[in-house]
PDB file of N, CA and C in Angstrom:
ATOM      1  N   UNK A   1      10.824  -7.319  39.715  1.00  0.00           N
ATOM      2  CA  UNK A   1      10.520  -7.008  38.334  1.00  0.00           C
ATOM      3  C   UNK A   1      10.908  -8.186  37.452  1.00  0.00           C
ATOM      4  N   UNK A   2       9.989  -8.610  36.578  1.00  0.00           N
ATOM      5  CA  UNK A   2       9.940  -9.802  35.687  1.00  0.00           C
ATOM      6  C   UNK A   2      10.812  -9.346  34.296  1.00  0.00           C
ATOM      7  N   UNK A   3      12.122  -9.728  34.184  1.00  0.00           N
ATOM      8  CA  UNK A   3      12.849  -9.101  33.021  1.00  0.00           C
ATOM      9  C   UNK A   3      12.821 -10.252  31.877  1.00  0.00           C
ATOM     10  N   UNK A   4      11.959 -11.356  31.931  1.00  0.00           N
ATOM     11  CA  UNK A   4      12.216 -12.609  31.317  1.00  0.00           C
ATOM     12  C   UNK A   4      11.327 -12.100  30.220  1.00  0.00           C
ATOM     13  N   UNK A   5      11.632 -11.901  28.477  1.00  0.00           N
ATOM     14  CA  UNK A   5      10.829 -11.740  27.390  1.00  0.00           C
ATOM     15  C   UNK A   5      10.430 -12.792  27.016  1.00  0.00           C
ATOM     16  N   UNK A   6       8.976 -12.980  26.791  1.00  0.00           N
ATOM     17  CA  UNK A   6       8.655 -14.388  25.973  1.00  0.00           C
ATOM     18  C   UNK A   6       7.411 -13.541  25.042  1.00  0.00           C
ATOM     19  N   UNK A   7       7.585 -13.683  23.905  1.00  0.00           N
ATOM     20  CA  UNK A   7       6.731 -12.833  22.952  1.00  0.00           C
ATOM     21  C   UNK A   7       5.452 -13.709  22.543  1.00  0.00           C
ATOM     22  N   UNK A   8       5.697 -14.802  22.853  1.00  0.00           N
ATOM     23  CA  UNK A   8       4.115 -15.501  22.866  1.00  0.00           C
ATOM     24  C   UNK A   8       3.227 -15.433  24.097  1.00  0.00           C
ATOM     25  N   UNK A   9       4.057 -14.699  25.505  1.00  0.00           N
ATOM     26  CA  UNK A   9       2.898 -14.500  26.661  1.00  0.00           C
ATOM     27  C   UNK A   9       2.817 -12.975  26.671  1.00  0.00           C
ATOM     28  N   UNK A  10       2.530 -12.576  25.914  1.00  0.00           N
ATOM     29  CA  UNK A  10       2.140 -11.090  25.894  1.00  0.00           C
ATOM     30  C   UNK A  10       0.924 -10.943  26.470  1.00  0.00           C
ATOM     31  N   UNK A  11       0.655  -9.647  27.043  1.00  0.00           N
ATOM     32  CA  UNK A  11      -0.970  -9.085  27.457  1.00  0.00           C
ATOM     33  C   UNK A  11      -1.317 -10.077  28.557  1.00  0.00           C
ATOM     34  N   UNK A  12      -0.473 -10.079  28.974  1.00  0.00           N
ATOM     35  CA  UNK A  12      -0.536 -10.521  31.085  1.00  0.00           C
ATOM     36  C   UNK A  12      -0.440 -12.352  31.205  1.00  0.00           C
ATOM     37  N   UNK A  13       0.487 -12.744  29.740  1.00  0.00           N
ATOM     38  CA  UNK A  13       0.252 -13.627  29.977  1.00  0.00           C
ATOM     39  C   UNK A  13      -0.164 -14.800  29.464  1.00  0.00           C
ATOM     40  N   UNK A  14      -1.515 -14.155  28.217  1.00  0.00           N
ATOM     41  CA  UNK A  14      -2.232 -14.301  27.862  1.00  0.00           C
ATOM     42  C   UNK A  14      -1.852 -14.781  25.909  1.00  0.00           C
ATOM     43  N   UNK A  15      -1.463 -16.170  25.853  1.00  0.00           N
ATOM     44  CA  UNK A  15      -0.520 -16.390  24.697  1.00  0.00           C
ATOM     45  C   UNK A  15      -1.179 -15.766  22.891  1.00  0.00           C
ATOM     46  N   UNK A  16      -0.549 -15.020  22.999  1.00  0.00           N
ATOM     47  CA  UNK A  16      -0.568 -14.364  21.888  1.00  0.00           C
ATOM     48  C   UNK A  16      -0.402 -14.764  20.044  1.00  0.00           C
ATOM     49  N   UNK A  17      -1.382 -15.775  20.119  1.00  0.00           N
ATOM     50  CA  UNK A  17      -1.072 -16.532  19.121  1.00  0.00           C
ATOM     51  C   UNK A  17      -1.094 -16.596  17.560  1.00  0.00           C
ATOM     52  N   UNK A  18      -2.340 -15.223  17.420  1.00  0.00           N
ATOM     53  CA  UNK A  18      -2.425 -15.193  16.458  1.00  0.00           C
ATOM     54  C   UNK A  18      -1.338 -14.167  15.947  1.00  0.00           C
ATOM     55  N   UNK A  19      -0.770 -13.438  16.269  1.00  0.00           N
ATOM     56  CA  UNK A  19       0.347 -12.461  15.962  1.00  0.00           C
ATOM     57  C   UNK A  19       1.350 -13.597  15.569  1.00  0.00           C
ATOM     58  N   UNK A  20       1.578 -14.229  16.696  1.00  0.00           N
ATOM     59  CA  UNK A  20       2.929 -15.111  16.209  1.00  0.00           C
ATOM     60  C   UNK A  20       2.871 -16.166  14.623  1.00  0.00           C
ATOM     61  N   UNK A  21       1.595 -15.905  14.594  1.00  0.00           N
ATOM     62  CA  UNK A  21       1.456 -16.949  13.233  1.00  0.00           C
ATOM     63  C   UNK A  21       1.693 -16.493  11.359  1.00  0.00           C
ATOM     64  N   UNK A  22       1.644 -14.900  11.685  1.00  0.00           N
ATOM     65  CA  UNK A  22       1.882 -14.073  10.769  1.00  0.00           C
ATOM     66  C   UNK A  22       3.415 -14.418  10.458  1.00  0.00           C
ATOM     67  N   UNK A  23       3.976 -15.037   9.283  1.00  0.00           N
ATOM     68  CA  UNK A  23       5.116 -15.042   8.587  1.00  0.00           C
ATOM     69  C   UNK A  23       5.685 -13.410   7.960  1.00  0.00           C
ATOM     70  N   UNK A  24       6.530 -13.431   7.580  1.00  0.00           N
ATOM     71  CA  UNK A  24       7.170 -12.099   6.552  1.00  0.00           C
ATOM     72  C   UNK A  24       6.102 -11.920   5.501  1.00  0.00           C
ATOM     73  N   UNK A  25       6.122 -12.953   4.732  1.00  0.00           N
ATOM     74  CA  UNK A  25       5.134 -12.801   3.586  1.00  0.00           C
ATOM     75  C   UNK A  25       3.966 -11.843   4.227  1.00  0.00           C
ATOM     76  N   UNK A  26       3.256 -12.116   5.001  1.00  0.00           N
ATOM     77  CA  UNK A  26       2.093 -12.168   4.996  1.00  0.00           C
ATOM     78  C   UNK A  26       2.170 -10.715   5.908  1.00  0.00           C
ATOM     79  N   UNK A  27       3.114 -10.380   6.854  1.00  0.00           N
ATOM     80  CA  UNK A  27       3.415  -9.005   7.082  1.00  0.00           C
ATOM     81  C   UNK A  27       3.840  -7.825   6.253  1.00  0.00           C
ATOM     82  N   UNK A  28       4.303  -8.141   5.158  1.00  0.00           N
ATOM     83  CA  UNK A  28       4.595  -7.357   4.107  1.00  0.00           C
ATOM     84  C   UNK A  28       3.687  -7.253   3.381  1.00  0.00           C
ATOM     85  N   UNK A  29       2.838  -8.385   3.147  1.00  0.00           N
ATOM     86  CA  UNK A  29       1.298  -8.076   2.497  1.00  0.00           C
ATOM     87  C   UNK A  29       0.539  -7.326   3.165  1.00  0.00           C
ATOM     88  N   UNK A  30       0.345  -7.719   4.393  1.00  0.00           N
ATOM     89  CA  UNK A  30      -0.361  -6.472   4.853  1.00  0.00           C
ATOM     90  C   UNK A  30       0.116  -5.162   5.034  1.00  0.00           C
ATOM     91  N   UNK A  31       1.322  -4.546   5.180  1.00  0.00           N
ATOM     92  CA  UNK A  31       2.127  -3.593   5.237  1.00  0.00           C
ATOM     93  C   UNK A  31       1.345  -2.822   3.393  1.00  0.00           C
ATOM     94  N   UNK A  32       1.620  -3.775   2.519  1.00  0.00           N
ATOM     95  CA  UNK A  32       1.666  -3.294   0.694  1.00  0.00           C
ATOM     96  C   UNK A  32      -0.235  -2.673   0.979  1.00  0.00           C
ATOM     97  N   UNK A  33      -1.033  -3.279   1.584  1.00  0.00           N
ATOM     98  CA  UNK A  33      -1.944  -3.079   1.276  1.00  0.00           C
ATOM     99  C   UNK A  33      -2.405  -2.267   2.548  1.00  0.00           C
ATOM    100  N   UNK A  34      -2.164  -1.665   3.043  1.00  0.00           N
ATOM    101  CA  UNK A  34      -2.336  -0.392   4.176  1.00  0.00           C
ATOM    102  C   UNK A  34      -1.424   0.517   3.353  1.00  0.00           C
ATOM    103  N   UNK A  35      -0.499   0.406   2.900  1.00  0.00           N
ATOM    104  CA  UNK A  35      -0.282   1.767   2.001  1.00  0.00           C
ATOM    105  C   UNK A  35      -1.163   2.172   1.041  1.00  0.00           C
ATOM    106  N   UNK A  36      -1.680   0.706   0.125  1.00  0.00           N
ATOM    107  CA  UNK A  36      -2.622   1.159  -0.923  1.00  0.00           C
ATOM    108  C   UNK A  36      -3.668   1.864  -0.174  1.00  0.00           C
ATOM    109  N   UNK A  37      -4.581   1.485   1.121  1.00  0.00           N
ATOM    110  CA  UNK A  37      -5.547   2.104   1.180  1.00  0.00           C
ATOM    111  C   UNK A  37      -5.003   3.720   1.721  1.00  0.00           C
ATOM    112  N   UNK A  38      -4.117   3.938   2.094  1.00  0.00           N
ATOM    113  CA  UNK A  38      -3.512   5.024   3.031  1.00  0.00           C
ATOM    114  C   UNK A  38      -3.200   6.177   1.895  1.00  0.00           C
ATOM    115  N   UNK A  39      -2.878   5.615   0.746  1.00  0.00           N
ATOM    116  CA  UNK A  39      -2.358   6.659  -0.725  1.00  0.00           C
ATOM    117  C   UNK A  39      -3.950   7.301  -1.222  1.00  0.00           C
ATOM    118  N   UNK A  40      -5.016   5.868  -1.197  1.00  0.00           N
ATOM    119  CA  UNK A  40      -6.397   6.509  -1.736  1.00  0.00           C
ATOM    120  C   UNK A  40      -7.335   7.176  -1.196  1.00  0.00           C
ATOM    121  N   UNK A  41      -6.647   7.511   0.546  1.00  0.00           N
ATOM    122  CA  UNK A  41      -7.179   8.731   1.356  1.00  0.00           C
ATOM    123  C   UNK A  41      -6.738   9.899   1.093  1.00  0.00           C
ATOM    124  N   UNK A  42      -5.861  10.120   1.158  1.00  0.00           N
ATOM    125  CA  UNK A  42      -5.051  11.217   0.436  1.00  0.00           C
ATOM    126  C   UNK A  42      -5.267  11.600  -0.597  1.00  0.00           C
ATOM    127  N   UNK A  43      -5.383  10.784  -1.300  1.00  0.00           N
ATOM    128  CA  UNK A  43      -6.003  11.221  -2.562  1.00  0.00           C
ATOM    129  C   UNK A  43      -7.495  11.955  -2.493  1.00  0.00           C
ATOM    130  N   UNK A  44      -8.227  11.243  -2.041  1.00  0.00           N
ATOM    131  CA  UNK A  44      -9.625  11.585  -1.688  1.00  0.00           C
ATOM    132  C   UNK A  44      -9.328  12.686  -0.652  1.00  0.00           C
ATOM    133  N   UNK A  45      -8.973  13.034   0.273  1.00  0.00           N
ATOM    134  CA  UNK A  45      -8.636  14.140   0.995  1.00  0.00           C
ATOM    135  C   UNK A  45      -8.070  15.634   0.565  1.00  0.00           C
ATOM    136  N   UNK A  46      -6.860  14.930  -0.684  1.00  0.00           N
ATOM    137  CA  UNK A  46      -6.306  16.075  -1.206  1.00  0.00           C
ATOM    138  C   UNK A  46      -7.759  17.191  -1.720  1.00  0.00           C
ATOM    139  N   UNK A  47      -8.438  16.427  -2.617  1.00  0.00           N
ATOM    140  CA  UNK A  47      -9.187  16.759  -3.422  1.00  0.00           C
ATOM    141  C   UNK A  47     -10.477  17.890  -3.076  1.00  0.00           C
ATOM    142  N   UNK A  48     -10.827  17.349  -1.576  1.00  0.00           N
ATOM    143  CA  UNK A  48     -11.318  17.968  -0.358  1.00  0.00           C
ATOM    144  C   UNK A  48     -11.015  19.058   0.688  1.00  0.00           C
ATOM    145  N   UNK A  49      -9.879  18.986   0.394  1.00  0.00           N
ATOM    146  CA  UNK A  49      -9.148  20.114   1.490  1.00  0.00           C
ATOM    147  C   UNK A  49      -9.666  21.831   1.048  1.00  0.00           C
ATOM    148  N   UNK A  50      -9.604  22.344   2.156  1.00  0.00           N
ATOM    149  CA  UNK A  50     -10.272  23.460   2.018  1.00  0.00           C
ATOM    150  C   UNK A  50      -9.330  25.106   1.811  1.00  0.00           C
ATOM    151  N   UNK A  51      -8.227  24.575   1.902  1.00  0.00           N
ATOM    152  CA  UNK A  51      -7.269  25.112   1.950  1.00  0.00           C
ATOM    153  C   UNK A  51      -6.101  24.882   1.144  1.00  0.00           C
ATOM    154  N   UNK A  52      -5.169  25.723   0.976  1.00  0.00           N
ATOM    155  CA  UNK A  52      -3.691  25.318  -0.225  1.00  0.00           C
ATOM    156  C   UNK A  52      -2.897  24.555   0.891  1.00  0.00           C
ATOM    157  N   UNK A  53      -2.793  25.671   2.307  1.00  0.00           N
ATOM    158  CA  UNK A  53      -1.564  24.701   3.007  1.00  0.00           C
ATOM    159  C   UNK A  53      -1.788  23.693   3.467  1.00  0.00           C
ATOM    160  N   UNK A  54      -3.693  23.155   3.768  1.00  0.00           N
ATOM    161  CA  UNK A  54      -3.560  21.801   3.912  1.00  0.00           C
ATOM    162  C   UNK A  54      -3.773  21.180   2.711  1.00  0.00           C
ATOM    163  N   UNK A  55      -3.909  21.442   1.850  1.00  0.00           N
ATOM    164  CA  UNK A  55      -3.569  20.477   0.324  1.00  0.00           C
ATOM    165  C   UNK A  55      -2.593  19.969   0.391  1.00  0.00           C
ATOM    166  N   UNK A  56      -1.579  21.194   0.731  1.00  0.00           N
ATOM    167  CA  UNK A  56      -0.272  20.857   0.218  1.00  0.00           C
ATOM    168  C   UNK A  56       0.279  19.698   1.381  1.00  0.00           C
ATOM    169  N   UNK A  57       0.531  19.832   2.585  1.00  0.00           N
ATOM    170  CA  UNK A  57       0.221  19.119   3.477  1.00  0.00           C
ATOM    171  C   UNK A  57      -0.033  17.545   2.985  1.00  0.00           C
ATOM    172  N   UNK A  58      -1.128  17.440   2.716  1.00  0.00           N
ATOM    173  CA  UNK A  58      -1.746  15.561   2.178  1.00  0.00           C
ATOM    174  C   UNK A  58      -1.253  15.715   0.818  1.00  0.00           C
ATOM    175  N   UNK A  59      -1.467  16.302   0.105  1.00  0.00           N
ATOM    176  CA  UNK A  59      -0.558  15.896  -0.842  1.00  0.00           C
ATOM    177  C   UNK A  59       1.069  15.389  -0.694  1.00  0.00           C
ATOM    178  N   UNK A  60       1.574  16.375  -0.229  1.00  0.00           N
ATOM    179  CA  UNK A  60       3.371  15.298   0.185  1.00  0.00           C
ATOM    180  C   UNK A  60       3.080  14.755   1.177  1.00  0.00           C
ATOM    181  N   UNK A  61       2.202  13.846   2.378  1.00  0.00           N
ATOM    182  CA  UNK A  61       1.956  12.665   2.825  1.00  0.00           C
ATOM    183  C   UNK A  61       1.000  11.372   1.783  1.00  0.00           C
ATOM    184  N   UNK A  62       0.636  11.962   0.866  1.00  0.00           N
ATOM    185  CA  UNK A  62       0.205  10.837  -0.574  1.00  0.00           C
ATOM    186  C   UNK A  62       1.663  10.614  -1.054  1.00  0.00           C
ATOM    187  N   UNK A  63       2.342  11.456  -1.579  1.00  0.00           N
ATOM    188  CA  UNK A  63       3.760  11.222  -2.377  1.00  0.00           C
ATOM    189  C   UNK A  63       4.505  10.146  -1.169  1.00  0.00           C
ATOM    190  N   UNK A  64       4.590  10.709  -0.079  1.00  0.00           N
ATOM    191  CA  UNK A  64       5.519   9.681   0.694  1.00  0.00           C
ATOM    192  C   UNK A  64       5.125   8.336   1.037  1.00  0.00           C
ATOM    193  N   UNK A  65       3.405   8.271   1.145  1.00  0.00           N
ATOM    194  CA  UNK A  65       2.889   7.434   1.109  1.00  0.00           C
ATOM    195  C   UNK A  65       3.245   6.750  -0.706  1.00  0.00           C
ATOM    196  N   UNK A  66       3.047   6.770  -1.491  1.00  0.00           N
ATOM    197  CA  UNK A  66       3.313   6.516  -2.676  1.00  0.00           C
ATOM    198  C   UNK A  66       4.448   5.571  -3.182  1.00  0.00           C
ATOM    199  N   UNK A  67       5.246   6.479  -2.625  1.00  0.00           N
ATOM    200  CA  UNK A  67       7.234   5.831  -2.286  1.00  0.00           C
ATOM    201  C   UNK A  67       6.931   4.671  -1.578  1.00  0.00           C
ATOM    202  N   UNK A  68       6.852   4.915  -0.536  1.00  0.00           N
ATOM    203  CA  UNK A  68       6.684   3.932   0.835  1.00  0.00           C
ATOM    204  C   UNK A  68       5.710   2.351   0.293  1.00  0.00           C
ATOM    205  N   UNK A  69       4.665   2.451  -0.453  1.00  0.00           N
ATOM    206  CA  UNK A  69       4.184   1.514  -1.273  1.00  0.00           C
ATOM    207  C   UNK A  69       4.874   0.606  -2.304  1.00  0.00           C
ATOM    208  N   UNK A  70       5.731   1.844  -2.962  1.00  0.00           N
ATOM    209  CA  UNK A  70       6.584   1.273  -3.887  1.00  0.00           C
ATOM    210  C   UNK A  70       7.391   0.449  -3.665  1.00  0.00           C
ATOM    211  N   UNK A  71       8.560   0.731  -2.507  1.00  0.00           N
ATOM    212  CA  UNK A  71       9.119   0.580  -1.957  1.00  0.00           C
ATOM    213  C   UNK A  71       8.332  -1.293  -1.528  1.00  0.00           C
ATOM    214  N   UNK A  72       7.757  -0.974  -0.895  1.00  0.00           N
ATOM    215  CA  UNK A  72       6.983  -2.279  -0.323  1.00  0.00           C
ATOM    216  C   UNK A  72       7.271  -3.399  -1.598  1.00  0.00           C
ATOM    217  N   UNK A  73       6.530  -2.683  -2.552  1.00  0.00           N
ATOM    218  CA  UNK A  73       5.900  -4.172  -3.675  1.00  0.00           C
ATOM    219  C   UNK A  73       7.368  -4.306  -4.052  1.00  0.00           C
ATOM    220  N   UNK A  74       8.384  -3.045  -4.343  1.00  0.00           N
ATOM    221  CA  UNK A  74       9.718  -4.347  -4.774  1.00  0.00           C
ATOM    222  C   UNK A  74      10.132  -4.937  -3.954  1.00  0.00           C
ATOM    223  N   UNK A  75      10.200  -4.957  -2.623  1.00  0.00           N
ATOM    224  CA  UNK A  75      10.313  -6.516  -1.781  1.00  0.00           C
ATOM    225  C   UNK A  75       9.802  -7.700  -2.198  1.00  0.00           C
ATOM    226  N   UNK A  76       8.413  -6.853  -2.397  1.00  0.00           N
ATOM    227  CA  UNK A  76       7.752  -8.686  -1.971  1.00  0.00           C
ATOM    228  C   UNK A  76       7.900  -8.787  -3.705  1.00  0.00           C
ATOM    229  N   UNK A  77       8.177  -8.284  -4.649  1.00  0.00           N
ATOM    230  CA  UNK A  77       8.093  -8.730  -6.081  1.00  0.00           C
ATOM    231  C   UNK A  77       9.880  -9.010  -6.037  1.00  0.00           C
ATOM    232  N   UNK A  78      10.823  -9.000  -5.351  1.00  0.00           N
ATOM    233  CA  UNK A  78      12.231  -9.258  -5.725  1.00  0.00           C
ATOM    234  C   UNK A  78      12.031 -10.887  -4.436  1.00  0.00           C
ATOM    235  N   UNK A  79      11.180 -11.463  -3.695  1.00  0.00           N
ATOM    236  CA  UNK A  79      11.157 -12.141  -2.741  1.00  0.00           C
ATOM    237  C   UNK A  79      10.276 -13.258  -3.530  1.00  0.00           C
ATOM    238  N   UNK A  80       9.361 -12.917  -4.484  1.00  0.00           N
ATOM    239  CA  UNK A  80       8.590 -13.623  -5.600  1.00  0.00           C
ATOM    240  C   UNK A  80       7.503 -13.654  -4.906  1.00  0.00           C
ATOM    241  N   UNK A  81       7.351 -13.343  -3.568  1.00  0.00           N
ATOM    242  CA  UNK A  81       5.805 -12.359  -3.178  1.00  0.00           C
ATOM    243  C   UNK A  81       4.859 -12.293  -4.074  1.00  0.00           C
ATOM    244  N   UNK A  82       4.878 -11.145  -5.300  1.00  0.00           N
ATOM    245  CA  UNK A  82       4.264 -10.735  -5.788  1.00  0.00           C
ATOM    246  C   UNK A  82       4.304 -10.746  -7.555  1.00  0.00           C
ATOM    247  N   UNK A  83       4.202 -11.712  -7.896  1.00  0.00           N
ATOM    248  CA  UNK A  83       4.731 -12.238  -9.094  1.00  0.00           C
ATOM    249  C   UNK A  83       3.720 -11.528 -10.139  1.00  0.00           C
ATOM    250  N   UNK A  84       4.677 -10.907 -11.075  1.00  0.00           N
ATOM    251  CA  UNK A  84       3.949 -10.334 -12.085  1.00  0.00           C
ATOM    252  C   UNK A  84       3.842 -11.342 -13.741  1.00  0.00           C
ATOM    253  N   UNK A  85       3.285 -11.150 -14.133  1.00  0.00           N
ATOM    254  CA  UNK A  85       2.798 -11.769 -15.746  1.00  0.00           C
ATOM    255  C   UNK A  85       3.120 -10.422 -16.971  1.00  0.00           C
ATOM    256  N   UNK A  86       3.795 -10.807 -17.691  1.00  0.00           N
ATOM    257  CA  UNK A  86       3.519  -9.452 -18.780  1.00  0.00           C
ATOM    258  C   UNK A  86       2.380  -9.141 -19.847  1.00  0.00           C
ATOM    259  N   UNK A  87       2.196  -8.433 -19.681  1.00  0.00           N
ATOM    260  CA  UNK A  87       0.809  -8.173 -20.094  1.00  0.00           C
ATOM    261  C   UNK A  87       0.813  -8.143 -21.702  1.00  0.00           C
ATOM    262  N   UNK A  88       0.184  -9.293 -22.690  1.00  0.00           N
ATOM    263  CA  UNK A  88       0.552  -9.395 -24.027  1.00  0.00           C
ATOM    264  C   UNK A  88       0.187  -7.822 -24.672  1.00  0.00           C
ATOM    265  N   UNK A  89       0.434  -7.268 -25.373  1.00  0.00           N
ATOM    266  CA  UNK A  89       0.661  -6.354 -26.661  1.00  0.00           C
ATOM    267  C   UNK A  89      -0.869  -5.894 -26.593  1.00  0.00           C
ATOM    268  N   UNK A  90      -1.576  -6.414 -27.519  1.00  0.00           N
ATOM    269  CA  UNK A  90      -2.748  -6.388 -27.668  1.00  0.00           C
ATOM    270  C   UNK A  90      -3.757  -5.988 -26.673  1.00  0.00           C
ATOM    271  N   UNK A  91      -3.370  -6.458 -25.244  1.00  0.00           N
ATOM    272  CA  UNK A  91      -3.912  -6.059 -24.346  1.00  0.00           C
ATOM    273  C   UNK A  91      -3.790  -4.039 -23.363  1.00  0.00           C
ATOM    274  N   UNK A  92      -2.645  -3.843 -23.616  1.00  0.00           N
ATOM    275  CA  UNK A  92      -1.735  -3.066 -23.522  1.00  0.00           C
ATOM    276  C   UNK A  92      -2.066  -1.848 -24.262  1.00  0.00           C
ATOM    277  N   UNK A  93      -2.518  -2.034 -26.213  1.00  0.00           N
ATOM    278  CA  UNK A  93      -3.156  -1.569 -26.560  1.00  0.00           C
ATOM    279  C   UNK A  93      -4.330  -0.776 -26.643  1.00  0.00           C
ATOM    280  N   UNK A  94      -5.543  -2.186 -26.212  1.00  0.00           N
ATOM    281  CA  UNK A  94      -6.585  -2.315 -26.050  1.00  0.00           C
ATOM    282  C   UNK A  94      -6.807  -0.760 -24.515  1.00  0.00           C
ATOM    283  N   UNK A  95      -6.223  -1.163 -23.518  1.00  0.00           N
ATOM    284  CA  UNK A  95      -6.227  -0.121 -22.529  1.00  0.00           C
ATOM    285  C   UNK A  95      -6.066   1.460 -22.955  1.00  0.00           C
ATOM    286  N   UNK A  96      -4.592   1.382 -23.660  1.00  0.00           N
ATOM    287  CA  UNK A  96      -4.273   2.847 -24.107  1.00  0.00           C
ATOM    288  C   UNK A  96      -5.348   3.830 -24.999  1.00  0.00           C
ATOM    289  N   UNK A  97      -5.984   2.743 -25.898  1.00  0.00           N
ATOM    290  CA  UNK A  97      -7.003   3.426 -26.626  1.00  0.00           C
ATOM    291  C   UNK A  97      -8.710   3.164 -25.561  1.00  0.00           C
ATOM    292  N   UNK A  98      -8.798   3.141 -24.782  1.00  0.00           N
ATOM    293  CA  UNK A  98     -10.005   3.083 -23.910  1.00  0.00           C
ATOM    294  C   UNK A  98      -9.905   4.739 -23.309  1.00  0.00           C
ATOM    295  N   UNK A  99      -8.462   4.444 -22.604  1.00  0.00           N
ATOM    296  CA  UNK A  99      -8.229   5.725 -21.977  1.00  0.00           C
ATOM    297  C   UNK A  99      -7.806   6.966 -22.089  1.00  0.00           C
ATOM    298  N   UNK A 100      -7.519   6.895 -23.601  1.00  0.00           N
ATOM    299  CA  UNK A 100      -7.883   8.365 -24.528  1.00  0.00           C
ATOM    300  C   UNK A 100      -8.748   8.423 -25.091  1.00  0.00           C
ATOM    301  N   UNK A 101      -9.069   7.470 -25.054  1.00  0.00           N
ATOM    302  CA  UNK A 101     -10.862   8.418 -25.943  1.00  0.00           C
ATOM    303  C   UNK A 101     -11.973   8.564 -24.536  1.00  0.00           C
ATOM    304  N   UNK A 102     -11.431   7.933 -23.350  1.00  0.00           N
ATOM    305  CA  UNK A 102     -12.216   9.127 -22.025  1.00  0.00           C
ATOM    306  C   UNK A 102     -11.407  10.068 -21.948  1.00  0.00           C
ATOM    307  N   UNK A 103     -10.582  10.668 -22.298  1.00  0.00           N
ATOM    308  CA  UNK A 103      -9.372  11.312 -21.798  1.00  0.00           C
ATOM    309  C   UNK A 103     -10.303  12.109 -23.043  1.00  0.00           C
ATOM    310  N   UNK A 104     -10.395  11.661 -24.263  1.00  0.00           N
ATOM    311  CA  UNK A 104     -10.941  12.626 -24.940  1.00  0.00           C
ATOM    312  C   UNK A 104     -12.027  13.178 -25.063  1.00  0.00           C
ATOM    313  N   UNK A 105     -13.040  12.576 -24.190  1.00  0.00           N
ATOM    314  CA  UNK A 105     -14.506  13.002 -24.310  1.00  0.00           C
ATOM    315  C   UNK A 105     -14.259  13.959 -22.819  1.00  0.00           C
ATOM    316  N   UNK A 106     -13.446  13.818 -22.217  1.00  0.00           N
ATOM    317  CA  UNK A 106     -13.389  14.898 -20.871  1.00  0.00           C
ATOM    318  C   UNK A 106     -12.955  16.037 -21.558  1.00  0.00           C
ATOM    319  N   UNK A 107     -12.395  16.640 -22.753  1.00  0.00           N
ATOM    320  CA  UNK A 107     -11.563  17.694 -23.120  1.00  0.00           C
ATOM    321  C   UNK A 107     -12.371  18.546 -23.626  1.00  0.00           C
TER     322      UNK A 107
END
């Protein structure tokens, strides 16, 4: 039995290269963005479900999924990963009043 680990001859052998080339960064990016798509199934699922107990069900796997996202981006935003800009005033504005007056034509 071969007890010797070498993580670049994985799969019989067969050097495994592109795995090894993935840094942190770029594993945590992909990690941030498999939650995003994983939260907007759930979402879309919740909405679908045919039932309360499986609502309820995907709904607290969206919430944990949710966390678990969160969780993600303050890594990579405390690592400077994910560098944010503050969004000037005006702009900020501009949004809030877009999305009450759909907020108000839905009512």
């Amino acid at each position: 039995m071969n007890t010797n680990y070498n993580p670049g001859t994985m799969n019989g052998g067969i050097n495994n290269s592109i795995s090894n080339s993935w840094d942190d960064q770029r594993m945590v990016g992909d990690l941030l963005a498999t939650e995003k798509q994983l939260a907007g199934h759930y979402g879309q699922y919740v909405i679908e479900g045919s039932t309360q107990q499986f609502r309820d069900v995907l709904h607290q796997n969206m919430c944990d999924t949710l966390s678990d996202q969160f969780t993600v981006w303050q890594q990579m935003e405390q690592r400077g990963w994910y560098p944010l800009k503050p969004a000037p005033q005006p702009e900020i504005q501009t949004a809030k009043q877009k999305f009450m007056a759909m907020k108000n034509q839905l009512m």
